[in-house]
Protein backbone atom coordinates (compact mmCIF):
# COMPACT_ATOMS: atom_id res chain seq x y z
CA UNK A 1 0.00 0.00 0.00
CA UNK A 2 2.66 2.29 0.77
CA UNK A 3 4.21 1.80 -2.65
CA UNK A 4 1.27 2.06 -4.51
CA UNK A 5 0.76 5.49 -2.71
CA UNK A 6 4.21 6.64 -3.07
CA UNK A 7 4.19 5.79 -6.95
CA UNK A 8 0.29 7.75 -7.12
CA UNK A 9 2.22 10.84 -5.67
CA UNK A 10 5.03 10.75 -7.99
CA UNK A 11 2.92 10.43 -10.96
CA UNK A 12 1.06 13.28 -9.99
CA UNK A 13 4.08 15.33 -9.42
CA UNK A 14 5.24 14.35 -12.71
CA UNK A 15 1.83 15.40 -14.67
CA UNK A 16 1.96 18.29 -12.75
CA UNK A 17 5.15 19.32 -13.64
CA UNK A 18 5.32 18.71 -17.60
CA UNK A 19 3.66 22.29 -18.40
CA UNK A 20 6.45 23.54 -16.57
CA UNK A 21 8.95 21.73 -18.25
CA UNK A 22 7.13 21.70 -22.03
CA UNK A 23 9.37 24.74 -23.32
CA UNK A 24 8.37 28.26 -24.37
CA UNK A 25 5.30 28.87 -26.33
CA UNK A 26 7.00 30.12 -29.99
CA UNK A 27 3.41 31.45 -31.47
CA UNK A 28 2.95 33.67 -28.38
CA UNK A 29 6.26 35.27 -28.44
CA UNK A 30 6.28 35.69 -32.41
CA UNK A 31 3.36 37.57 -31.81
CA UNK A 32 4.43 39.74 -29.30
CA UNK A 33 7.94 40.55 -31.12
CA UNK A 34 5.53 41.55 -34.38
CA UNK A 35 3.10 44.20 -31.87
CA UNK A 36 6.53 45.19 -30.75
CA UNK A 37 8.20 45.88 -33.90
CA UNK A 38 4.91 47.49 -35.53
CA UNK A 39 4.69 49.89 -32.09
CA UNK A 40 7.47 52.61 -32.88
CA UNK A 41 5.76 52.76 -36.47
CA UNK A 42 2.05 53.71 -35.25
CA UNK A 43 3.85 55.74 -32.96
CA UNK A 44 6.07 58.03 -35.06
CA UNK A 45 2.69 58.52 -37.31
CA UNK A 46 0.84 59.33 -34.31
CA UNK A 47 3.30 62.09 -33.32
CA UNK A 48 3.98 63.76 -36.45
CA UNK A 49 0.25 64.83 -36.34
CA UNK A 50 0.58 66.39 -32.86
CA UNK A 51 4.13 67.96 -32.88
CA UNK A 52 2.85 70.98 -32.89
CA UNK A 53 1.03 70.69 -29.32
CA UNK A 54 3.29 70.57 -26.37
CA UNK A 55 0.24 69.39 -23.68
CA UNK A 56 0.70 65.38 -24.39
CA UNK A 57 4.12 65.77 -22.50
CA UNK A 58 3.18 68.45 -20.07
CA UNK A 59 0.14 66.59 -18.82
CA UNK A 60 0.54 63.96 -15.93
CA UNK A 61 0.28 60.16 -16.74
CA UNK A 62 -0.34 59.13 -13.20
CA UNK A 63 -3.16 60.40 -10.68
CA UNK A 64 -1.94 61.87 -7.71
CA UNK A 65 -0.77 60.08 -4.89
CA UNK A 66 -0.12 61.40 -1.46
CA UNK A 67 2.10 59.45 1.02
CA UNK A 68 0.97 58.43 4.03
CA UNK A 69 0.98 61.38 6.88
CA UNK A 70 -0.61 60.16 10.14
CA UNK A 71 0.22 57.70 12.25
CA UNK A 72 3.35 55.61 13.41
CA UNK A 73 5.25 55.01 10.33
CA UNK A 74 4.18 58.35 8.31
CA UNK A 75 6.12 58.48 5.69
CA UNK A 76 5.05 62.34 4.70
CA UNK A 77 3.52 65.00 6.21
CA UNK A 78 0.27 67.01 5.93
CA UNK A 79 2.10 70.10 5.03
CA UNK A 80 4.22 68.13 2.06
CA UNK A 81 0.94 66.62 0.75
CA UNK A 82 -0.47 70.11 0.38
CA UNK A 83 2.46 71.50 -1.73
CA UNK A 84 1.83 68.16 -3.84
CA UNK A 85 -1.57 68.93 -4.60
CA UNK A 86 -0.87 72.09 -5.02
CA UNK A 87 1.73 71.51 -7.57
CA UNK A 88 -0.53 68.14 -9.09
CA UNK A 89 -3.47 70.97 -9.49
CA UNK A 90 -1.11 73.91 -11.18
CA UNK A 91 -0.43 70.97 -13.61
CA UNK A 92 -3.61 69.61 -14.80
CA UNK A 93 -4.55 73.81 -15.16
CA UNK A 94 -1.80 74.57 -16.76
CA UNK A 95 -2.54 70.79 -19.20
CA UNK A 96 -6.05 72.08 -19.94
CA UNK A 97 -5.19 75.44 -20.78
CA UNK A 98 -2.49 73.89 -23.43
CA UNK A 99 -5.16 71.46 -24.77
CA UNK A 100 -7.26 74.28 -25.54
């Protein structure tokens, strides 16, 4: 009985593992390198048309987020976070009135 079970475990282990072990999929990572390669393209068209307008790199990518200013292991504080809104909302102004 013990053999049988140990044998049932190690065939499982074994099944388990062969996805693992089956190599890389080659049809997913052609297709990625092609999306890749075609990227800078639609990119480089998609620029020439706005050149002229300086807002897409003036505008923030990322929402604002404050650090953490109460408690034991603060790692800002409320007067910091105030001068980072400030500064986040002088930004997105400043984005809009470049948009327009």
């Amino acid at each position: 009985m013990n053999k049988l079970l140990i044998a049932l475990i190690g065939s499982w282990t074994l099944i388990a593992t062969l996805p693992a072990v089956a190599g890389p999929d080659w049809q997913i990572i052609e297709q990625a390198r092609k999306a890749k390669q075609s990227a800078p393209s639609e990119r480089t068209s998609g620029t020439a048309a706005t050149s002229g307008t300086g807002a897409q790199r003036m505008c923030p990518a990322e929402p604002l987020v404050l650090g953490l200013d109460h408690g034991p292991r603060a790692t800002s504080t409320p007067q910091l976070n105030q001068q980072r809104r400030e500064r986040y909302e002088a930004q997105m102004k400043a984005c809009q009135g470049q948009a327009k």
